[in-house]
C-alpha atoms as a PDB file:
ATOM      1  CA  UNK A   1      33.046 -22.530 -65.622  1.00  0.00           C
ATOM      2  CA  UNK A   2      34.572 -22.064 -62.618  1.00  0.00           C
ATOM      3  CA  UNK A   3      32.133 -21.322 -59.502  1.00  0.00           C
ATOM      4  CA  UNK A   4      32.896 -18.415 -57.571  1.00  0.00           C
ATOM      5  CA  UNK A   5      34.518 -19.172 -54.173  1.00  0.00           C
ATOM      6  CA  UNK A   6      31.890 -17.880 -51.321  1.00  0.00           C
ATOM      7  CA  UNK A   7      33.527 -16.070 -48.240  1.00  0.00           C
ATOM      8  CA  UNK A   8      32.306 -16.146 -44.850  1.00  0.00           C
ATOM      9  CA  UNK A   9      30.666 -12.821 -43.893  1.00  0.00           C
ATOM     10  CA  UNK A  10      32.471 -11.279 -40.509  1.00  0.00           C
ATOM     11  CA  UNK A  11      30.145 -12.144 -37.470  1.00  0.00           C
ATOM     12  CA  UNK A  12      28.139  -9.268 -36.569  1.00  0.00           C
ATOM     13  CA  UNK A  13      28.603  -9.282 -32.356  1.00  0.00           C
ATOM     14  CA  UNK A  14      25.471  -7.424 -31.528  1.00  0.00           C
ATOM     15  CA  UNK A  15      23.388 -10.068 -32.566  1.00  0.00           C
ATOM     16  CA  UNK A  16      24.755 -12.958 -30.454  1.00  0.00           C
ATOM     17  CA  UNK A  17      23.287 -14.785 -27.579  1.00  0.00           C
ATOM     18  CA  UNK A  18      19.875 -12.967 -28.421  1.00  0.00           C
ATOM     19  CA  UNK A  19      16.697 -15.715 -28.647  1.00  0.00           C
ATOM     20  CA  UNK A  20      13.959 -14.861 -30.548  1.00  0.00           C
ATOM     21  CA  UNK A  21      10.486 -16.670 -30.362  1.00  0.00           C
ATOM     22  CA  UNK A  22      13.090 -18.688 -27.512  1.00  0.00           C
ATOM     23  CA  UNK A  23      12.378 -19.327 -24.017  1.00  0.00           C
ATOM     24  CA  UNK A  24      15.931 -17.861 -21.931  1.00  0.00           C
ATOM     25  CA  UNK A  25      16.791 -18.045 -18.344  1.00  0.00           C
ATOM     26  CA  UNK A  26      15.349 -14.835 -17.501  1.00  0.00           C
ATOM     27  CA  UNK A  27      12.292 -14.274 -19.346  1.00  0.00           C
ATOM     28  CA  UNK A  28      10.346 -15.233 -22.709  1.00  0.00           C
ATOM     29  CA  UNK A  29       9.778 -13.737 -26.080  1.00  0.00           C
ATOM     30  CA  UNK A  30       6.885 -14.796 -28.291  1.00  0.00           C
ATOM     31  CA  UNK A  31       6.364 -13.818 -32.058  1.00  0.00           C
ATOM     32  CA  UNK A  32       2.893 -12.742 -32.317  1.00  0.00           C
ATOM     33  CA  UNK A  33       0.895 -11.543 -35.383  1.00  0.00           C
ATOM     34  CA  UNK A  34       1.417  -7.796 -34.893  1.00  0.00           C
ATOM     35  CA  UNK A  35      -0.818  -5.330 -37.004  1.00  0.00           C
ATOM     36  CA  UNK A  36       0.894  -3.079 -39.158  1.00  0.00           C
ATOM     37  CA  UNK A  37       2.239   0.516 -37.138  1.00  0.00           C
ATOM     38  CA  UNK A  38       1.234  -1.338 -33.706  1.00  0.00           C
ATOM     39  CA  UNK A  39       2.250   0.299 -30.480  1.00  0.00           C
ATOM     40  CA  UNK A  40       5.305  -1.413 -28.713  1.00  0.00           C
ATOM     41  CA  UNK A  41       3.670  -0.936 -25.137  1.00  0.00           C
ATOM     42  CA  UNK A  42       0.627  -2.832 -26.538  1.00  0.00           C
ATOM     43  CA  UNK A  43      -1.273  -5.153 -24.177  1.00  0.00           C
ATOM     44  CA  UNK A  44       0.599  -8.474 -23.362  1.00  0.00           C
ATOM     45  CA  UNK A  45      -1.642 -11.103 -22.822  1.00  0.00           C
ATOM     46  CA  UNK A  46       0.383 -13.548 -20.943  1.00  0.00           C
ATOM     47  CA  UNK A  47       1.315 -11.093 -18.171  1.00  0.00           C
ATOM     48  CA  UNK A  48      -1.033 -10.578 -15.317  1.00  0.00           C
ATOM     49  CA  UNK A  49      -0.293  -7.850 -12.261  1.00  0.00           C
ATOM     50  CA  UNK A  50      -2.082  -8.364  -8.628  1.00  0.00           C
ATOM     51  CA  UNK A  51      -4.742  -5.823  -7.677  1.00  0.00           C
ATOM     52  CA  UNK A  52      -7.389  -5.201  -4.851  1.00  0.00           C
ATOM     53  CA  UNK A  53     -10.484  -6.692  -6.622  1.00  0.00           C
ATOM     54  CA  UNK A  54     -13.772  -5.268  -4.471  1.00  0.00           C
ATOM     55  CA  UNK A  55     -16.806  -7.390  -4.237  1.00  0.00           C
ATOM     56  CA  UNK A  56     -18.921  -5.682  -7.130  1.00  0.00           C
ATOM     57  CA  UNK A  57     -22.914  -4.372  -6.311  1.00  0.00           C
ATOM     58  CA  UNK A  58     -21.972  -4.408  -2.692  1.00  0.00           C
ATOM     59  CA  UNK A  59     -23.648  -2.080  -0.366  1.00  0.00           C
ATOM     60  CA  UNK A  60     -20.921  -2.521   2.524  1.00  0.00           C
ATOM     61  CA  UNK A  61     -18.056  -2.408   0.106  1.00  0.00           C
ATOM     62  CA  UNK A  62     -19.784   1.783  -0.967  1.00  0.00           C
ATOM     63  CA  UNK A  63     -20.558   2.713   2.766  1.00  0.00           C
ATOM     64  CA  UNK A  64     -17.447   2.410   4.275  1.00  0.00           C
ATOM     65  CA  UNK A  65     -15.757   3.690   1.104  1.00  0.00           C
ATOM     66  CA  UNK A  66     -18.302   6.437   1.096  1.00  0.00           C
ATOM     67  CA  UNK A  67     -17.680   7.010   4.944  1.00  0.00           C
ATOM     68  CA  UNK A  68     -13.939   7.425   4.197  1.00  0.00           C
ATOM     69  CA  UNK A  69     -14.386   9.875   1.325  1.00  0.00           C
ATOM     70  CA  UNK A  70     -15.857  11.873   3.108  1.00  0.00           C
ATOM     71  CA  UNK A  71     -13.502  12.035   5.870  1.00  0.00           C
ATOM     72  CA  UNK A  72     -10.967  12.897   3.591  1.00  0.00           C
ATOM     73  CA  UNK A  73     -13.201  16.302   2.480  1.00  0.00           C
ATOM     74  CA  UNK A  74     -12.884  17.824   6.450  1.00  0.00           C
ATOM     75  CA  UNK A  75     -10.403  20.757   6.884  1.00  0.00           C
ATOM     76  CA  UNK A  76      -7.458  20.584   8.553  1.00  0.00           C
ATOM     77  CA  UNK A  77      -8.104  21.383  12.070  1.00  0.00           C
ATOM     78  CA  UNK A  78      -5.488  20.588  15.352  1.00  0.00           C
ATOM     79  CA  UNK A  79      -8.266  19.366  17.246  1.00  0.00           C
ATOM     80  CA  UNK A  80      -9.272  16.591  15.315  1.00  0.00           C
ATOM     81  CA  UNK A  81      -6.441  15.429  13.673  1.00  0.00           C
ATOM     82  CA  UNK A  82      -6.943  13.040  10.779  1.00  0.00           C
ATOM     83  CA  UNK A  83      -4.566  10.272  10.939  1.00  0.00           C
ATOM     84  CA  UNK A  84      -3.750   7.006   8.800  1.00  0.00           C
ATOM     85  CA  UNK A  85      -2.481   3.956   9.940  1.00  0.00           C
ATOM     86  CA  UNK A  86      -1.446   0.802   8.318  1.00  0.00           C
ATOM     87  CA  UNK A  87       1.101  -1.729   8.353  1.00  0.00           C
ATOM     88  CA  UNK A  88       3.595  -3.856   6.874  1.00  0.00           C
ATOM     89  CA  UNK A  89       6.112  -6.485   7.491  1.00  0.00           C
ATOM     90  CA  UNK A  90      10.328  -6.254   6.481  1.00  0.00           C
ATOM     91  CA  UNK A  91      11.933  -9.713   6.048  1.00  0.00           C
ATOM     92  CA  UNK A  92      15.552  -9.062   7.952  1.00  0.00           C
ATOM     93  CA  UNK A  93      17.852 -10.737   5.770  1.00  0.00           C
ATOM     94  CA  UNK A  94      21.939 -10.465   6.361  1.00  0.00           C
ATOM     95  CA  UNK A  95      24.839 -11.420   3.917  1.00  0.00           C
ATOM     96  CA  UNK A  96      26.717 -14.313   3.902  1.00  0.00           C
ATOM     97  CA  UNK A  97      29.339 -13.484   1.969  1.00  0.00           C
ATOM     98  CA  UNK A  98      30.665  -9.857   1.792  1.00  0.00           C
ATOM     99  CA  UNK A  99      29.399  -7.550  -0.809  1.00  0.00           C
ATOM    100  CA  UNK A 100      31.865  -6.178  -3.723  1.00  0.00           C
ATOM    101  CA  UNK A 101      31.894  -2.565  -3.673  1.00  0.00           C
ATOM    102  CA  UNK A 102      31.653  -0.607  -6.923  1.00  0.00           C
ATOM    103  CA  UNK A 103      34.124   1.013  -8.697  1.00  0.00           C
ATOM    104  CA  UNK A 104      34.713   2.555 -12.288  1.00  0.00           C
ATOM    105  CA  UNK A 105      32.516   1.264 -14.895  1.00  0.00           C
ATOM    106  CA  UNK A 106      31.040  -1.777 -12.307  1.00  0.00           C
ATOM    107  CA  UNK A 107      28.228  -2.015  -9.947  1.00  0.00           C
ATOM    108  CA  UNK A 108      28.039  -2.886  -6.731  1.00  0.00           C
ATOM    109  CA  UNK A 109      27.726  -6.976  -6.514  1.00  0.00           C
ATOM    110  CA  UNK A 110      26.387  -8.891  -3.709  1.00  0.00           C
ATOM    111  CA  UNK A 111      26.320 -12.959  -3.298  1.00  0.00           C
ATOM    112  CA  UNK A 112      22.880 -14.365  -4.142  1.00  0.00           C
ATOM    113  CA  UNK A 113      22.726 -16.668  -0.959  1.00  0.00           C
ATOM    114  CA  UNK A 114      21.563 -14.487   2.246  1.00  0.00           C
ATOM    115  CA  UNK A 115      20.852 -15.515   5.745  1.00  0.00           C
ATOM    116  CA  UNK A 116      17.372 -14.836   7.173  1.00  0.00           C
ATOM    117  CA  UNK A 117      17.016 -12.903  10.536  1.00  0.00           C
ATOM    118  CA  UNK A 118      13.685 -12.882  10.990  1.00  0.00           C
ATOM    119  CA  UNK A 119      10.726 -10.738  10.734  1.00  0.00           C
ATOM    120  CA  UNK A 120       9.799  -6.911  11.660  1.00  0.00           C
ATOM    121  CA  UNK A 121       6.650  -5.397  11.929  1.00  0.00           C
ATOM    122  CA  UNK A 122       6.265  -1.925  10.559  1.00  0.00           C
ATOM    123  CA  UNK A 123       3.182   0.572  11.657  1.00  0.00           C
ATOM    124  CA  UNK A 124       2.819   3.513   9.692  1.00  0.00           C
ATOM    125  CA  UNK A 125       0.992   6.622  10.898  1.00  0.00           C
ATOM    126  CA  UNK A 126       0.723   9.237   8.692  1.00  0.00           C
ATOM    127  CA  UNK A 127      -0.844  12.858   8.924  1.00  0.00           C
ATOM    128  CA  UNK A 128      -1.538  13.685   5.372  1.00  0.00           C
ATOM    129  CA  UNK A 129      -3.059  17.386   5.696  1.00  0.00           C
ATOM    130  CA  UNK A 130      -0.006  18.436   8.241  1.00  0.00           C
ATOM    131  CA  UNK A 131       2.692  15.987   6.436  1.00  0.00           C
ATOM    132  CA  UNK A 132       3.856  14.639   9.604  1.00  0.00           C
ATOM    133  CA  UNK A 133       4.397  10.737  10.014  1.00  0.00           C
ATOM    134  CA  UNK A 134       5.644   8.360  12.385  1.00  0.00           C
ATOM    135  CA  UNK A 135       6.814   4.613  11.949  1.00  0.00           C
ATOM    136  CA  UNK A 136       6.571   2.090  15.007  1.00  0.00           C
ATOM    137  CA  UNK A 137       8.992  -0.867  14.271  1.00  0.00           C
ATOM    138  CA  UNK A 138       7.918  -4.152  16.419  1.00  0.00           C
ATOM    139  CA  UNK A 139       9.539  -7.391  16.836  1.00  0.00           C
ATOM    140  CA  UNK A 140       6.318  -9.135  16.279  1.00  0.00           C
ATOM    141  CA  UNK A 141       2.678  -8.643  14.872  1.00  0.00           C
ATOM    142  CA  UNK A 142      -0.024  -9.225  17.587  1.00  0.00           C
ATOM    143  CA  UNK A 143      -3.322  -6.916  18.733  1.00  0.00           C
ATOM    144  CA  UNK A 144      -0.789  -6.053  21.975  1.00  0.00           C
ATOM    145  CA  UNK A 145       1.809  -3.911  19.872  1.00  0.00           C
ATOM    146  CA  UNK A 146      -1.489  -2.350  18.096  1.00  0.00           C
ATOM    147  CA  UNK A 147      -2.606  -1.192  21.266  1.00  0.00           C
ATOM    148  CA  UNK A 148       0.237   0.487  21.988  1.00  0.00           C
ATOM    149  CA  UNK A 149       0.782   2.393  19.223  1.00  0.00           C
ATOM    150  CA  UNK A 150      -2.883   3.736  19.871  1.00  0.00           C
ATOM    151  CA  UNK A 151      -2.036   4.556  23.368  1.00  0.00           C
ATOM    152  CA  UNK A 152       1.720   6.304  21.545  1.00  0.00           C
ATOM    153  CA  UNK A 153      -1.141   8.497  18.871  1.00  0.00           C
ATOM    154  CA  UNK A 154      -3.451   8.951  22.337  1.00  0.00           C
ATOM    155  CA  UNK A 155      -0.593  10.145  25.006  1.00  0.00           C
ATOM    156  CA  UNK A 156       2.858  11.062  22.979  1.00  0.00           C
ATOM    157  CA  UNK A 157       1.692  12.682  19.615  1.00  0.00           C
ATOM    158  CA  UNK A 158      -1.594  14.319  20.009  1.00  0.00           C
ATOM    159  CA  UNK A 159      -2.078  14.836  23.838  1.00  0.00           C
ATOM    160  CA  UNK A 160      -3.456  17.837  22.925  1.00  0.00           C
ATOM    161  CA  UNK A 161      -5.859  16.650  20.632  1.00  0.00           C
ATOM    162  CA  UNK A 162      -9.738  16.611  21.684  1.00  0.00           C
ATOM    163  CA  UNK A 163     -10.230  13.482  18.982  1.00  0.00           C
ATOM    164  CA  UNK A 164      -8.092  11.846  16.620  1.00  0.00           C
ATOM    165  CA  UNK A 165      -9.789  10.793  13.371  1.00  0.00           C
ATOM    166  CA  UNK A 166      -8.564   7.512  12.416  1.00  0.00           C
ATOM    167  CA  UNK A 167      -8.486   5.439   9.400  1.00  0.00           C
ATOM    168  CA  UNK A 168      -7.314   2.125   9.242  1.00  0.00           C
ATOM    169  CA  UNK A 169      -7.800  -1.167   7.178  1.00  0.00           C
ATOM    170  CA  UNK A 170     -10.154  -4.076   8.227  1.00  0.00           C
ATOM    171  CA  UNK A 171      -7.311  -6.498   9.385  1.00  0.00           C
ATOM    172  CA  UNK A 172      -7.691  -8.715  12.275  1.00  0.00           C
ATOM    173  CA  UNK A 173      -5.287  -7.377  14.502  1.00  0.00           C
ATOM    174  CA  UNK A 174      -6.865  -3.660  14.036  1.00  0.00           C
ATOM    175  CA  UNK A 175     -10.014  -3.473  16.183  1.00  0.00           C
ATOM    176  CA  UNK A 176     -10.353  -1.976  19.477  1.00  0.00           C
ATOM    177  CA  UNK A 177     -10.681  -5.396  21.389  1.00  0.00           C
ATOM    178  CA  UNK A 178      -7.122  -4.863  21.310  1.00  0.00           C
ATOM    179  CA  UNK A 179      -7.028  -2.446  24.319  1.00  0.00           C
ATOM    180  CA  UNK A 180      -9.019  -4.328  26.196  1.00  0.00           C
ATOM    181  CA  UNK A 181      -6.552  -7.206  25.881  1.00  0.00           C
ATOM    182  CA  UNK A 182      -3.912  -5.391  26.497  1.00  0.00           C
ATOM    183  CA  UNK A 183      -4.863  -2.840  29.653  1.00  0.00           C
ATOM    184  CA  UNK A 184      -6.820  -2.588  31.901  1.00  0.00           C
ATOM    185  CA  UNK A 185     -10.381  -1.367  31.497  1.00  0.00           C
ATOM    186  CA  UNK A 186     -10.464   1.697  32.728  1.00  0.00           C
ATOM    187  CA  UNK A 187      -7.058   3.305  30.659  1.00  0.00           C
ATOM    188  CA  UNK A 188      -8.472   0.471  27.732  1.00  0.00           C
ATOM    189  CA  UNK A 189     -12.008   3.285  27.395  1.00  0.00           C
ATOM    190  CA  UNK A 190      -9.424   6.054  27.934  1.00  0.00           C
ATOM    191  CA  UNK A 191      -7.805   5.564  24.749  1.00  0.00           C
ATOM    192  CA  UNK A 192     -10.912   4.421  22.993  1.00  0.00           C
ATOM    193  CA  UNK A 193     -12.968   7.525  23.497  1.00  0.00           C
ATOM    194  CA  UNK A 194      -9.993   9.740  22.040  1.00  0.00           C
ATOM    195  CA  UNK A 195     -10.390   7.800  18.808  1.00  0.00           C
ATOM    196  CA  UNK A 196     -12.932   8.224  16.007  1.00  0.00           C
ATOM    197  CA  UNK A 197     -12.672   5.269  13.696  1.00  0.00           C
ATOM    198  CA  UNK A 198     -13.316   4.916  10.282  1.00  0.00           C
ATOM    199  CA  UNK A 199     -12.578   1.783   8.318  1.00  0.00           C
ATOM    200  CA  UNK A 200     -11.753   1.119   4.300  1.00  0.00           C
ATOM    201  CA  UNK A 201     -13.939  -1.102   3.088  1.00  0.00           C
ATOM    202  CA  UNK A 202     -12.509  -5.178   2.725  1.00  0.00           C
ATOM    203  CA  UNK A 203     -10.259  -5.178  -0.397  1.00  0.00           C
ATOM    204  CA  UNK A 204     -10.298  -1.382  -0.483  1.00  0.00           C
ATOM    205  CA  UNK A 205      -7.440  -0.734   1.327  1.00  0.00           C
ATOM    206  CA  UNK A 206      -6.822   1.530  -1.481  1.00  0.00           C
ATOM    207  CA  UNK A 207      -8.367   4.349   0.353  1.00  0.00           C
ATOM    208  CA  UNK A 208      -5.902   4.547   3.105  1.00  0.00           C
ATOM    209  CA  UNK A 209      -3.764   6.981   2.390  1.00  0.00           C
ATOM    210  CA  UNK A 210      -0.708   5.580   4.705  1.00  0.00           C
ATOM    211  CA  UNK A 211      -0.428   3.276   2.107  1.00  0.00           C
ATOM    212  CA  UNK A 212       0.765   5.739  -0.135  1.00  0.00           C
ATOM    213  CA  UNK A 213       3.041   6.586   2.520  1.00  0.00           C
ATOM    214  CA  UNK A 214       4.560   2.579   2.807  1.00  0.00           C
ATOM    215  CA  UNK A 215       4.937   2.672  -0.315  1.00  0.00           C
ATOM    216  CA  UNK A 216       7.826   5.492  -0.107  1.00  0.00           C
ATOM    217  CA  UNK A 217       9.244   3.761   2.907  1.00  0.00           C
ATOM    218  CA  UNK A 218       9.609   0.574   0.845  1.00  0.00           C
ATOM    219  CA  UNK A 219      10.858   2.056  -1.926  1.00  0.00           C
ATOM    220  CA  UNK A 220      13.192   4.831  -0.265  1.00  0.00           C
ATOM    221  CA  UNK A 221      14.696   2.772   2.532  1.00  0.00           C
ATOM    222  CA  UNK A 222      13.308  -0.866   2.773  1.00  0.00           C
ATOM    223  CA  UNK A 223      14.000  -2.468  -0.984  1.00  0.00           C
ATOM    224  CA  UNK A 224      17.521  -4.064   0.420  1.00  0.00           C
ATOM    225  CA  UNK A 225      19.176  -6.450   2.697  1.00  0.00           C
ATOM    226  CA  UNK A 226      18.552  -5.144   6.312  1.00  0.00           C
ATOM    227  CA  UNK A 227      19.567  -7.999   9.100  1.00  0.00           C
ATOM    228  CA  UNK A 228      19.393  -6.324  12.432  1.00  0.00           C
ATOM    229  CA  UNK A 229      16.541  -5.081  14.005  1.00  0.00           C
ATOM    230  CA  UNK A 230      18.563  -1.690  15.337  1.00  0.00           C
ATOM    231  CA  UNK A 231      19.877  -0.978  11.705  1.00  0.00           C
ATOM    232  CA  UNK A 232      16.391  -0.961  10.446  1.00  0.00           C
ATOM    233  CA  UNK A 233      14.890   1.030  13.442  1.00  0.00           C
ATOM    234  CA  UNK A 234      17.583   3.253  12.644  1.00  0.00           C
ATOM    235  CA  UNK A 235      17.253   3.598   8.811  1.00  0.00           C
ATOM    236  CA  UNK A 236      13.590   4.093   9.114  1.00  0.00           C
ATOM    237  CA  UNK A 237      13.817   6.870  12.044  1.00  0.00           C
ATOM    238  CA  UNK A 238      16.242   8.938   9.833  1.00  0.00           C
ATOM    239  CA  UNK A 239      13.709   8.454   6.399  1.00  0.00           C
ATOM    240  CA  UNK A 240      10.709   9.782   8.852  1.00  0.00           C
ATOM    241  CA  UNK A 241      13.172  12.953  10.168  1.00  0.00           C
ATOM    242  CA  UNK A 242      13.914  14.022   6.575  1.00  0.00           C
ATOM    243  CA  UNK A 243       9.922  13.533   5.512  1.00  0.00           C
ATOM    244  CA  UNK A 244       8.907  15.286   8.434  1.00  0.00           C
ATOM    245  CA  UNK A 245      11.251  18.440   8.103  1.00  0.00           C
ATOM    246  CA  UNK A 246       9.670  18.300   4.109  1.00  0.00           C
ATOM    247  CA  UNK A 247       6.261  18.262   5.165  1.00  0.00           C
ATOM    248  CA  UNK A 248       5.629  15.873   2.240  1.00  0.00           C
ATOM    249  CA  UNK A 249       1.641  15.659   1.939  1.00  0.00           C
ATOM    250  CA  UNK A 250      -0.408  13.532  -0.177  1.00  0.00           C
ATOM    251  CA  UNK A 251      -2.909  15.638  -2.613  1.00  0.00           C
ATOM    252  CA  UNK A 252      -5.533  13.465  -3.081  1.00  0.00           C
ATOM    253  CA  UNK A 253      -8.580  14.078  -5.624  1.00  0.00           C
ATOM    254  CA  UNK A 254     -10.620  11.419  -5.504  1.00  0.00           C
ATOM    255  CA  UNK A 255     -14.579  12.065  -4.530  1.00  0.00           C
ATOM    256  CA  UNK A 256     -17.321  10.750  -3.706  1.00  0.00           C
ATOM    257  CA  UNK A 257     -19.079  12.319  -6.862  1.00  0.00           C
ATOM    258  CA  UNK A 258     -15.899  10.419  -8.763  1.00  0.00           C
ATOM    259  CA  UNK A 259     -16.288   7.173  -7.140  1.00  0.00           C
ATOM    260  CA  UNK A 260     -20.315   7.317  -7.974  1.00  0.00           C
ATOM    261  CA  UNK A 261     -19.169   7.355 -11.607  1.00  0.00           C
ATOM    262  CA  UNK A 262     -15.762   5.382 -12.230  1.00  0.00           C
ATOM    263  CA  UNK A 263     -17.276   3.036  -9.847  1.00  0.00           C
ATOM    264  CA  UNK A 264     -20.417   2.524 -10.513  1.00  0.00           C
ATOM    265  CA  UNK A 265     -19.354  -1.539 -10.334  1.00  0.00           C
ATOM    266  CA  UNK A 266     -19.561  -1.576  -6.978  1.00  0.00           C
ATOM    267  CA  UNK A 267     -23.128  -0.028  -6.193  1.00  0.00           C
ATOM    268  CA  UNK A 268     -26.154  -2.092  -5.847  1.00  0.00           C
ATOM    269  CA  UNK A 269     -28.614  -1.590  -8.868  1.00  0.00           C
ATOM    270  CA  UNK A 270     -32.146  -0.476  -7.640  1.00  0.00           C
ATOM    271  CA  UNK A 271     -35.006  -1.731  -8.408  1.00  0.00           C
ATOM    272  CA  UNK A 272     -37.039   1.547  -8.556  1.00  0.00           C
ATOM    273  CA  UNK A 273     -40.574   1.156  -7.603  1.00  0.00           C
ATOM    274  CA  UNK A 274     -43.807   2.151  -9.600  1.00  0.00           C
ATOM    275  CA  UNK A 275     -45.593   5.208  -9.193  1.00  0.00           C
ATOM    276  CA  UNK A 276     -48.510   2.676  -8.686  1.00  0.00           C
ATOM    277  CA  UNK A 277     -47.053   0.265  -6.480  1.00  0.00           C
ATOM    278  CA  UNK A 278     -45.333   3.245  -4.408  1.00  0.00           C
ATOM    279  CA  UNK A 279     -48.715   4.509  -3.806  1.00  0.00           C
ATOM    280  CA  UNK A 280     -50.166   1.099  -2.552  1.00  0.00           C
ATOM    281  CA  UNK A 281     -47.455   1.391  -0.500  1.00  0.00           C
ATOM    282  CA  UNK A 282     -48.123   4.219   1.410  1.00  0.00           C
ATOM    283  CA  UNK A 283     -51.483   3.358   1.620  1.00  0.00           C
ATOM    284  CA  UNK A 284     -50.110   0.132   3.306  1.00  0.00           C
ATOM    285  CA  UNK A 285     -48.233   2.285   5.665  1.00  0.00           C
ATOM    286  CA  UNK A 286     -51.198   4.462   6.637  1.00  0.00           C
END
């Protein structure tokens, strides 16, 4: 008998340079015992994300974010503004090479190797009730360019204001020592007594609601190669003219009441006292 001849199949394209169970250049892929009908978007125990982990049964930690809360439950009034301020940093970076532009059916490409410029400071204050905002962009990040944009919330944008509620983050740079070392003492307790300060609790900086607001700038205007210091002043004034004419507020919904029960964590467990021993104590007292 004669054996019959066997013919290479055509190569099927789709398949090729795909790894499976392989380690690639760009990422991984791991067979794993998967249960029968299991979700795709199933937990993945091999990545991990970076969060703002508060201290848990922490007294502090609940006051201040207790304090901020209920800040954010006051009415909208001219007089006492409610304002958010926070920061952030933009690495300037210019191109070495010059970008290709895109055209049909190919993206834009840009050299890998970039040039750093240096480093921009970015201060964020943000109305949320109102939907007004303001960005201050600084060469550098010291307690002296603080103070001034205190003095800029004080004198330029609410001169009218009897007191500006303020909420900021507990950084280092952010306290009111800063006036002091930056005027004199006399326009330093100017400023300060216009302000009414409220501060998120350390690694709750969650609660500020400029964040939110950052977070738009970064994604809207920020995510991509800026090297001058005037072209990102100027990007960033014409992303706060076009939020400002929107009004663009930030609805936020989350309580006190809430926090008592999604976070219970963080509270301090009590050690309730016995009718008995209460008594004594009172007695004691007396």
């Amino acid at each position: 008998m004669f054996a019959r001849a066997i013919r290479a199949r055509p190569l099927d394209h789709w398949p090729v340079g795909r790894q499976n169970g392989r380690t690639g250049v760009c990422g991984t892929s791991r067979a794993r015992n998967r249960s029968a009908g299991a979700e795709k978007n199933e937990l993945k125990p091999w990545r991990k994300e970076q969060y703002c982990i508060p201290p848990q049964a922490n007294a502090a930690c609940v006051c201040q974010m207790e304090e901020v809360l209920d800040v954010y439950t006051r009415p909208y009034d001219p007089r006492y503004p409610q304002v958010c301020l926070d920061e952030t940093s933009k690495q300037l970076v210019s191109e070495t090479r010059v970008p290709l532009p895109a055209g049909p059916g190919q993206i834009e490409r840009y050299d890998y190797e970039y040039e750093r410029q240096g480093v921009c400071s970015l201060f964020m204050c943000f109305e949320p009730l109102s939907g007004w905002r303001h960005v201050t962009v600084s060469a550098h990040r010291a307690k002296q360019d603080f103070a001034h944009v205190l003095r800029a919330l004080v004198d330029v944008h609410y001169p009218e204001a009897e007191k500006i509620v303020l909420v900021l983050d507990n950084l280092n740079t952010q306290d009111f020592s800063a006036l002091y070392e930056t005027f004199e003492p006399e326009e330093a307790w100017r400023i300060r007594k216009q302000l009414e300060l409220h501060y998120t609790p350390q690694h709750g900086s969650w609660l500020n609601r400029a964040e939110i607001e950052l977070a738009v700038l970064t994604g809207q205007c920020l995510e991509r190669r800026i090297g001058e210091e005037s072209l990102l002043r100027q990007e960033v004034a014409a992303w706060e003219a076009e939020r400002n004419a929107q009004q663009v507020r930030v609805n936020w919904r989350f309580t006190t009441q809430d926090a008592r029960i999604k976070l219970k964590r963080l509270y301090p467990v009590l050690e309730h006292v016995g009718a008995d021993n209460s008594g004594q104590l009172a007695e004691d007292v007396r």
